[in-house]
PDB file of N, CA and C in Angstrom:
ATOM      1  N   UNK A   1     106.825 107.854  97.882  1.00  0.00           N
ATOM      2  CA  UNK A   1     105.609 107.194  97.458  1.00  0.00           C
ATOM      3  C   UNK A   1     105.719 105.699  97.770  1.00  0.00           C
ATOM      4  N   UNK A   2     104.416 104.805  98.363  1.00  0.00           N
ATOM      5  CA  UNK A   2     104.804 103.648  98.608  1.00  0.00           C
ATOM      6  C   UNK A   2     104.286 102.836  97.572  1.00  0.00           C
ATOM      7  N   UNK A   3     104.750 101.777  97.674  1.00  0.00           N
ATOM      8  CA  UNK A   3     104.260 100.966  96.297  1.00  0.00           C
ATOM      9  C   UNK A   3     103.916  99.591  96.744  1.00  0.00           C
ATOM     10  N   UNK A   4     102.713  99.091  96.042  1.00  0.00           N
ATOM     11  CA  UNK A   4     101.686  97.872  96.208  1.00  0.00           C
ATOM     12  C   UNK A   4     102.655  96.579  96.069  1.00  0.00           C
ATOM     13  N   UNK A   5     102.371  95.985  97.199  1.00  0.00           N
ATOM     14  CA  UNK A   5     103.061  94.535  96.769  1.00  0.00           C
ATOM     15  C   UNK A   5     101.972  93.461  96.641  1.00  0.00           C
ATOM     16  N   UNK A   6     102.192  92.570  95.710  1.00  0.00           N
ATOM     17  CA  UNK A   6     101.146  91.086  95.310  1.00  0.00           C
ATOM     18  C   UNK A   6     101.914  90.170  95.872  1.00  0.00           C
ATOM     19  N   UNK A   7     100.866  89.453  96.284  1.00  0.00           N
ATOM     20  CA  UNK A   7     100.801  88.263  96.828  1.00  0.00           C
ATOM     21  C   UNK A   7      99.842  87.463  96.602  1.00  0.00           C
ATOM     22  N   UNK A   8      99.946  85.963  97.078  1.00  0.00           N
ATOM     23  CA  UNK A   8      99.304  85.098  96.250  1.00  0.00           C
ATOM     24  C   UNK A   8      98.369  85.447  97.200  1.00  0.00           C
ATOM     25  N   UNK A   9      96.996  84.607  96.590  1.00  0.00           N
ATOM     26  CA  UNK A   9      95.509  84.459  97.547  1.00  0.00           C
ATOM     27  C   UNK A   9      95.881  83.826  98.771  1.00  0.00           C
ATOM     28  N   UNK A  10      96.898  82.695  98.639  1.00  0.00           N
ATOM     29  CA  UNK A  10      96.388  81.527  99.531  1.00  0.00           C
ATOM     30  C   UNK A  10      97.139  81.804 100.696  1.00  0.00           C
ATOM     31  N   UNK A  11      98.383  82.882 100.187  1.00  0.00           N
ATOM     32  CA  UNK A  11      99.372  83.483 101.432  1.00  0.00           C
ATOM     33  C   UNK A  11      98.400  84.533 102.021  1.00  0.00           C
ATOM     34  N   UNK A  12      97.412  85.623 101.400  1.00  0.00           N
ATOM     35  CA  UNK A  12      97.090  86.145 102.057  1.00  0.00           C
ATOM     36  C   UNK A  12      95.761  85.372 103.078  1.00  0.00           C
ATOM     37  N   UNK A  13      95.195  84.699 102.712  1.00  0.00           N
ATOM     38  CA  UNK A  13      94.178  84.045 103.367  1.00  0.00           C
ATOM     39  C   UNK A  13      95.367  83.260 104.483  1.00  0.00           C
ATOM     40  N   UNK A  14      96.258  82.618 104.711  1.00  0.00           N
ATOM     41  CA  UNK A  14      96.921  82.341 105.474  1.00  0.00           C
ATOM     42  C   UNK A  14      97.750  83.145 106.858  1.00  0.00           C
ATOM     43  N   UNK A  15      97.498  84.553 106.222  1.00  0.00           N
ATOM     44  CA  UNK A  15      97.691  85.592 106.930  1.00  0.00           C
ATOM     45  C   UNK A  15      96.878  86.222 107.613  1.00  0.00           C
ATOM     46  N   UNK A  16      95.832  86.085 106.927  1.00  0.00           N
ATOM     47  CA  UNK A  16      94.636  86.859 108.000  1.00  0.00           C
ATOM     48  C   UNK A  16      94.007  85.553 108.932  1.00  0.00           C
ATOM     49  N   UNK A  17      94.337  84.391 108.246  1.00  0.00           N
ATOM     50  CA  UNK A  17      93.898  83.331 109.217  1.00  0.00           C
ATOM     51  C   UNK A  17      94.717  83.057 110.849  1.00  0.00           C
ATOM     52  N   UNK A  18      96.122  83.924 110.220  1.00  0.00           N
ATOM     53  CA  UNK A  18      97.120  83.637 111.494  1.00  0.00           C
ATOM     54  C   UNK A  18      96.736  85.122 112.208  1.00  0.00           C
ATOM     55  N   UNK A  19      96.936  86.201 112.062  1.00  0.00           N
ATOM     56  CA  UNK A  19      96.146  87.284 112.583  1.00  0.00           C
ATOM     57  C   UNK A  19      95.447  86.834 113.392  1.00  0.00           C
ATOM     58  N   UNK A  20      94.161  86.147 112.686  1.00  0.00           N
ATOM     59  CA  UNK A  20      93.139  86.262 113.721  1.00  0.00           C
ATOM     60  C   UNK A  20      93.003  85.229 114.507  1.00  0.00           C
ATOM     61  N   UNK A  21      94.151  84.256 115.167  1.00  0.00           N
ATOM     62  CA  UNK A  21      94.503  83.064 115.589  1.00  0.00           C
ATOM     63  C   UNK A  21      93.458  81.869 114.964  1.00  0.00           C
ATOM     64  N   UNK A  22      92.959  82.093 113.909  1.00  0.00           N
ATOM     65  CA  UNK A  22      92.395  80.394 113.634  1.00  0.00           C
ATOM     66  C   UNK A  22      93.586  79.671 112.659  1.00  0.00           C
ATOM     67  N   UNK A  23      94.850  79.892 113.263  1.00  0.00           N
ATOM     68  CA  UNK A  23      95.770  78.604 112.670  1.00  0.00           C
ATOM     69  C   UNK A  23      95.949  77.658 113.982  1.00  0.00           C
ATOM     70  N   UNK A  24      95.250  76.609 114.192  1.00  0.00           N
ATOM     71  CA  UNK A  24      95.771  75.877 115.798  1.00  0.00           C
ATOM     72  C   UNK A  24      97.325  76.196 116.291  1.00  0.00           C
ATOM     73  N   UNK A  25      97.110  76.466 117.786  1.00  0.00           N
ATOM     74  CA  UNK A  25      98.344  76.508 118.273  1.00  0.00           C
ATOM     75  C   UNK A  25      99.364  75.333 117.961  1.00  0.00           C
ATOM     76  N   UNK A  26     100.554  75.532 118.229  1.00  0.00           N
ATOM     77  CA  UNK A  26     101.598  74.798 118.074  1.00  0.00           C
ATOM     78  C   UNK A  26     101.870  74.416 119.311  1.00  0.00           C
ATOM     79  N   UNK A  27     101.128  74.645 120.447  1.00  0.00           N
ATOM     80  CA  UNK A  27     101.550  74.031 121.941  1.00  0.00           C
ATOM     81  C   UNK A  27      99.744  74.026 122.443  1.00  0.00           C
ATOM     82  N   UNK A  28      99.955  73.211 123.577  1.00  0.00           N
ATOM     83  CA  UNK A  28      98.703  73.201 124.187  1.00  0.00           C
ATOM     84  C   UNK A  28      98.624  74.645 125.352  1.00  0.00           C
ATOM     85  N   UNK A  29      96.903  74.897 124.889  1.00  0.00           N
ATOM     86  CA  UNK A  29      97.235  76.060 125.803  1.00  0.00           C
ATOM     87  C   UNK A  29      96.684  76.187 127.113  1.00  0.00           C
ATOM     88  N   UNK A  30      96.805  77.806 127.828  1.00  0.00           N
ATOM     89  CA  UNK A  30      96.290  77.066 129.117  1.00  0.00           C
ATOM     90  C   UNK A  30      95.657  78.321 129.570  1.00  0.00           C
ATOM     91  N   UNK A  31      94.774  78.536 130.645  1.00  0.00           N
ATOM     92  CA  UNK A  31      93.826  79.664 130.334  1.00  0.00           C
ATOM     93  C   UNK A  31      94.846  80.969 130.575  1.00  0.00           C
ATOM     94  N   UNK A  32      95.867  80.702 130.946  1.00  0.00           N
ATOM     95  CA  UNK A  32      97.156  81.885 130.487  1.00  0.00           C
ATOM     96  C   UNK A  32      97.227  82.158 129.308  1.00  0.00           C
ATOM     97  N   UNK A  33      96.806  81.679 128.753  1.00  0.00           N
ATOM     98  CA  UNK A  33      97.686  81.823 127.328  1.00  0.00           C
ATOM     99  C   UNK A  33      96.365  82.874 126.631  1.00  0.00           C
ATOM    100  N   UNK A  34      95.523  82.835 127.221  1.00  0.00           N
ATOM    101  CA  UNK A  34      94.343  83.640 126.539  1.00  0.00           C
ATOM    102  C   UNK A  34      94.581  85.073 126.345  1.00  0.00           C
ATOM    103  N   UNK A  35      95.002  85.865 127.527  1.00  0.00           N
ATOM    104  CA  UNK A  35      95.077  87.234 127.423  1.00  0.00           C
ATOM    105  C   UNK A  35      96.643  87.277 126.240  1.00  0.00           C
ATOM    106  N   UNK A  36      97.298  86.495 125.774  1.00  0.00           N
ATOM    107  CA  UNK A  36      97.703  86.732 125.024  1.00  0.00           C
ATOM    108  C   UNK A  36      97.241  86.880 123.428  1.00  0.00           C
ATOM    109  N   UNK A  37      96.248  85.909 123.358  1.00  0.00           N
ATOM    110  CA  UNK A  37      95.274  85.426 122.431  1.00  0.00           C
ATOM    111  C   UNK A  37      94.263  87.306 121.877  1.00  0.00           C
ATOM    112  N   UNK A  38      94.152  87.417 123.252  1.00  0.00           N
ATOM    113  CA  UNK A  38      92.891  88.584 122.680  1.00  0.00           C
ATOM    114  C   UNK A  38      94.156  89.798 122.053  1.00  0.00           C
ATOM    115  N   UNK A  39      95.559  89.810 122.852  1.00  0.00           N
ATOM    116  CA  UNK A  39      96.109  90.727 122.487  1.00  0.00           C
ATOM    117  C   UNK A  39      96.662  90.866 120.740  1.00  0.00           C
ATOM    118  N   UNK A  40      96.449  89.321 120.464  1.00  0.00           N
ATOM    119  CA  UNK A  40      96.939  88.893 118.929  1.00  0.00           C
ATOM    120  C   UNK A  40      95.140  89.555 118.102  1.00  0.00           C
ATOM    121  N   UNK A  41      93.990  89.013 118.624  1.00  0.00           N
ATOM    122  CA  UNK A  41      92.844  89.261 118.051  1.00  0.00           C
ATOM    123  C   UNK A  41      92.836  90.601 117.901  1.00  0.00           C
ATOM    124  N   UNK A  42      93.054  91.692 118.950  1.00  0.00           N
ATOM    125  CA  UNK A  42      92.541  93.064 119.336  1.00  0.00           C
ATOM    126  C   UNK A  42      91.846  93.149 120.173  1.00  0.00           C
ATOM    127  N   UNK A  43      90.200  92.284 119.978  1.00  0.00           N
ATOM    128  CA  UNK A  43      89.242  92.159 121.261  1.00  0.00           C
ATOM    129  C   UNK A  43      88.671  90.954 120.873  1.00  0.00           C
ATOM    130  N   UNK A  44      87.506  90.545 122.050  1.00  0.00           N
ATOM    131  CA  UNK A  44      86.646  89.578 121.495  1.00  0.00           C
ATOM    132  C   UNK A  44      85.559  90.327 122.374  1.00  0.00           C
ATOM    133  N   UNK A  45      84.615  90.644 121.727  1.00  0.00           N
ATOM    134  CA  UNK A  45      83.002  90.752 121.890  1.00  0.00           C
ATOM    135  C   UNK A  45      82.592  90.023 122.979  1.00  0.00           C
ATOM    136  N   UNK A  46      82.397  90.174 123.964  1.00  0.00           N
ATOM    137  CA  UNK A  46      81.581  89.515 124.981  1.00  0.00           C
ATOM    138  C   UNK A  46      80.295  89.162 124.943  1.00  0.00           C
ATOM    139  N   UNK A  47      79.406  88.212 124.847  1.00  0.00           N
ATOM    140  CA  UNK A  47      78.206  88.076 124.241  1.00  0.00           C
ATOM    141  C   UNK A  47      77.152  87.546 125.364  1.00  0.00           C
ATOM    142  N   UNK A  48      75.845  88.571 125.766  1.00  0.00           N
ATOM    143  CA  UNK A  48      75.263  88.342 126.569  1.00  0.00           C
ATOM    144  C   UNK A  48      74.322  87.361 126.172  1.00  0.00           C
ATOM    145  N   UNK A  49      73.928  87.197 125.227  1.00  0.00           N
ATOM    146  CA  UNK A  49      72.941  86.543 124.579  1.00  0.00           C
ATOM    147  C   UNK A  49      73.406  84.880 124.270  1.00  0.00           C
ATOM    148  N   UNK A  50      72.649  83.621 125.185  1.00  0.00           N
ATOM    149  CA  UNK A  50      73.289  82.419 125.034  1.00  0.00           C
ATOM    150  C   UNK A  50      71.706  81.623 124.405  1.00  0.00           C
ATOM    151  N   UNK A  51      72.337  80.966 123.498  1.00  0.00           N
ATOM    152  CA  UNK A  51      70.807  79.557 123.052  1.00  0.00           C
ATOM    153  C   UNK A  51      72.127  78.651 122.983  1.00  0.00           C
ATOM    154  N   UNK A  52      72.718  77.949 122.256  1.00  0.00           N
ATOM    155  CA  UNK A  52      73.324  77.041 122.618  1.00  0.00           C
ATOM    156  C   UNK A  52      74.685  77.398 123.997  1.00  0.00           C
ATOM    157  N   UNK A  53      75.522  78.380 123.220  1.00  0.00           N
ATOM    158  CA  UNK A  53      76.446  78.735 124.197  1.00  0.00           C
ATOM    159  C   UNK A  53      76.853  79.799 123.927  1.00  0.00           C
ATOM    160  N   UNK A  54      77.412  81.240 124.904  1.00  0.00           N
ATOM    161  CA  UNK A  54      77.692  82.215 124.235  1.00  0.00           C
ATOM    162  C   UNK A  54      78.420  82.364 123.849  1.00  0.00           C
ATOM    163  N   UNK A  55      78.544  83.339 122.674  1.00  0.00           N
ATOM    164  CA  UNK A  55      79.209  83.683 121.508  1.00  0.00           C
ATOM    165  C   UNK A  55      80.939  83.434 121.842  1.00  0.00           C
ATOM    166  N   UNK A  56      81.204  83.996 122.443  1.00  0.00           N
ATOM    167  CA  UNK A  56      82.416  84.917 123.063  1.00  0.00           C
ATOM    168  C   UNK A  56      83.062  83.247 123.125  1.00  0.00           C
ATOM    169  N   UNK A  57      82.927  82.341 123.704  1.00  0.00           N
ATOM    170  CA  UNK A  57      82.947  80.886 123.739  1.00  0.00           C
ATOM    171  C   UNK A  57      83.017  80.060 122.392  1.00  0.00           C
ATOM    172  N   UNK A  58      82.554  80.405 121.685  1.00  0.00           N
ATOM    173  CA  UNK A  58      82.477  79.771 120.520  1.00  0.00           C
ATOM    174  C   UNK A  58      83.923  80.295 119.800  1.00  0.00           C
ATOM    175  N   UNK A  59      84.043  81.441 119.901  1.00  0.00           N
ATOM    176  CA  UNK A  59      85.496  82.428 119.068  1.00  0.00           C
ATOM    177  C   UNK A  59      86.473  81.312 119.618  1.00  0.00           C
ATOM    178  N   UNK A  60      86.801  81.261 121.033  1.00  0.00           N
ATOM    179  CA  UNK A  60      87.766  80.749 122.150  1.00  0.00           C
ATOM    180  C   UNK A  60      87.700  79.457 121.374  1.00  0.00           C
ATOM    181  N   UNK A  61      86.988  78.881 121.235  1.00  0.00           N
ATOM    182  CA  UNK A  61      86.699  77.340 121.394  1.00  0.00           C
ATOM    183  C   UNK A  61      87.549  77.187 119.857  1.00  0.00           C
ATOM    184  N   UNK A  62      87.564  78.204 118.766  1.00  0.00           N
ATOM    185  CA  UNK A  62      87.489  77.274 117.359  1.00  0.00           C
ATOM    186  C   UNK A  62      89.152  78.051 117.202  1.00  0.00           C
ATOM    187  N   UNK A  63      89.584  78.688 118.131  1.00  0.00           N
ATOM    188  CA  UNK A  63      90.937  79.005 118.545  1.00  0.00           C
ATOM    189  C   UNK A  63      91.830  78.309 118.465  1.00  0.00           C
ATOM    190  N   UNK A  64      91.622  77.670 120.498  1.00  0.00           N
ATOM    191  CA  UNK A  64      91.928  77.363 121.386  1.00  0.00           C
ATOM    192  C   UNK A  64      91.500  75.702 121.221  1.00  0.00           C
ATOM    193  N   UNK A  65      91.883  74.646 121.272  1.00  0.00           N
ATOM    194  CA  UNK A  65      91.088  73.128 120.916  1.00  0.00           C
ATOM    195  C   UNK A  65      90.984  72.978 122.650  1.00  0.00           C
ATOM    196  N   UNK A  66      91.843  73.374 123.360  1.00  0.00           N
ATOM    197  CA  UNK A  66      91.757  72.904 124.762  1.00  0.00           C
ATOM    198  C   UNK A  66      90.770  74.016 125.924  1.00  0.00           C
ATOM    199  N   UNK A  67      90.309  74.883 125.046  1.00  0.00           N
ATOM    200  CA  UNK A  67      89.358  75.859 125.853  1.00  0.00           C
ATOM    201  C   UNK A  67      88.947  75.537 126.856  1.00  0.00           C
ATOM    202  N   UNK A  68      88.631  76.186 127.981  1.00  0.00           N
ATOM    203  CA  UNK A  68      87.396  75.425 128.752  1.00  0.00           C
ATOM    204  C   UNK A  68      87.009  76.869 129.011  1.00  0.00           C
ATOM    205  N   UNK A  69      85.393  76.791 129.258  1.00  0.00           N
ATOM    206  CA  UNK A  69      84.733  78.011 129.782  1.00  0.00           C
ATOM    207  C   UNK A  69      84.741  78.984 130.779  1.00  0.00           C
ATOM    208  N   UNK A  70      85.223  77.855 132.144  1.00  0.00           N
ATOM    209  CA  UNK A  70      85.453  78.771 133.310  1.00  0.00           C
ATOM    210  C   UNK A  70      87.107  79.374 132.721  1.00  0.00           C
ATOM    211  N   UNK A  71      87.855  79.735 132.200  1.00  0.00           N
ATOM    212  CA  UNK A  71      89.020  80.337 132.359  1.00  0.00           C
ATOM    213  C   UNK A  71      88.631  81.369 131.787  1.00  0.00           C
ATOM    214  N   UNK A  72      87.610  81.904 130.846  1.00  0.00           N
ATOM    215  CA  UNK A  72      87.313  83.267 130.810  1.00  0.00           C
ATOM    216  C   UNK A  72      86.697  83.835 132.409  1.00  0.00           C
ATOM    217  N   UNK A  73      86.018  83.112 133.282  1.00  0.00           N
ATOM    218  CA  UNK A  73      85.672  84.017 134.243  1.00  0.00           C
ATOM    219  C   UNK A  73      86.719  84.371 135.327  1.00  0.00           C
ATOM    220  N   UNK A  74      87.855  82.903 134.981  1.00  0.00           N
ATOM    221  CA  UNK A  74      88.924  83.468 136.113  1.00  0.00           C
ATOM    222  C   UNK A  74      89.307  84.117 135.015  1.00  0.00           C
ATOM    223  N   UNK A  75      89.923  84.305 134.245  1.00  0.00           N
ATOM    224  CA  UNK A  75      90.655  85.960 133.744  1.00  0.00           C
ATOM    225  C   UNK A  75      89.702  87.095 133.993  1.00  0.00           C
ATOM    226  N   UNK A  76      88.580  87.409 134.252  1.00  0.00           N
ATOM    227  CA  UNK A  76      88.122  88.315 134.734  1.00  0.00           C
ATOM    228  C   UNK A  76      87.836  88.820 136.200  1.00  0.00           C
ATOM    229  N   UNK A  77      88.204  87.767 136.997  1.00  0.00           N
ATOM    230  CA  UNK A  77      87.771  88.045 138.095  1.00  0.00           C
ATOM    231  C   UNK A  77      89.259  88.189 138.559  1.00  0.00           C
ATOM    232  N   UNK A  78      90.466  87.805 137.659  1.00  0.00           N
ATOM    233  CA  UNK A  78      91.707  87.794 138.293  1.00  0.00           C
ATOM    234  C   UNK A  78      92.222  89.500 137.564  1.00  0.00           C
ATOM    235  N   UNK A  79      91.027  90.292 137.013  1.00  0.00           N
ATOM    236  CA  UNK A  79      91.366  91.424 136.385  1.00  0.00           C
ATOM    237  C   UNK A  79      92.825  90.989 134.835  1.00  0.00           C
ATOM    238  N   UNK A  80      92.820  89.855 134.523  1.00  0.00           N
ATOM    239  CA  UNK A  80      93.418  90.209 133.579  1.00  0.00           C
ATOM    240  C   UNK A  80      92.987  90.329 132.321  1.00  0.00           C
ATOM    241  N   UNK A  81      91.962  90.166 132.222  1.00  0.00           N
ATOM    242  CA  UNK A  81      91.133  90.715 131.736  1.00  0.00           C
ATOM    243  C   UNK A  81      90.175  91.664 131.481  1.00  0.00           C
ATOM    244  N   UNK A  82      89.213  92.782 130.780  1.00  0.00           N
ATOM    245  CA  UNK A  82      88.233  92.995 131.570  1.00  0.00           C
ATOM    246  C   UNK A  82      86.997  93.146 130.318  1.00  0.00           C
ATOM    247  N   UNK A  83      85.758  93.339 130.509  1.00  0.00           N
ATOM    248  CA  UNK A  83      85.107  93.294 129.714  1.00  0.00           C
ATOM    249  C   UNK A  83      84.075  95.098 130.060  1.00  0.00           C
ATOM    250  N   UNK A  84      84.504  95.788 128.749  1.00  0.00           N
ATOM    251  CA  UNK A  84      83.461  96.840 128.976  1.00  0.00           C
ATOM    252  C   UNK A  84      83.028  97.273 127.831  1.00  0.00           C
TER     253      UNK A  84
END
């Protein structure tokens, strides 16, 4: 039988914050470093729909501080990525 462990709030909110990479990196990153990024997330939603900027960009951006936009299209066009 397994048994429940407690933990404080602020460790678990610190945990799902690192999970889902919104703790800033500890190095600067570089559009390499992304397909590692989605592999820590699981996925990121690709978002066809843009009014300010699309979605999928915004995730990256509040990540990543050094994002830039075109390195999602070279990870896709370099297949290390793919979106379906």
């Amino acid at each position: 039988m397994m048994t429940a462990e407690t933990i404080k709030l602020a460790d678990a909110r610190a945990l799902a914050m690192q999970a889902t990479g919104l703790i800033p990196p500890s190095k600067n990153f570089t559009r390499h470093d992304i397909p590692d990024l989605f592999k820590q997330m699981g996925y990121v939603q690709i978002d066809a729909i843009s009014v300010i900027e699309r979605a999928h960009h915004h995730i990256l951006w509040n990540r990543v501080p050094t994002y830039q936009a075109n390195w999602l299209n070279d990870l896709l066009k370099s297949r290390q990525i793919f979106e379906y």
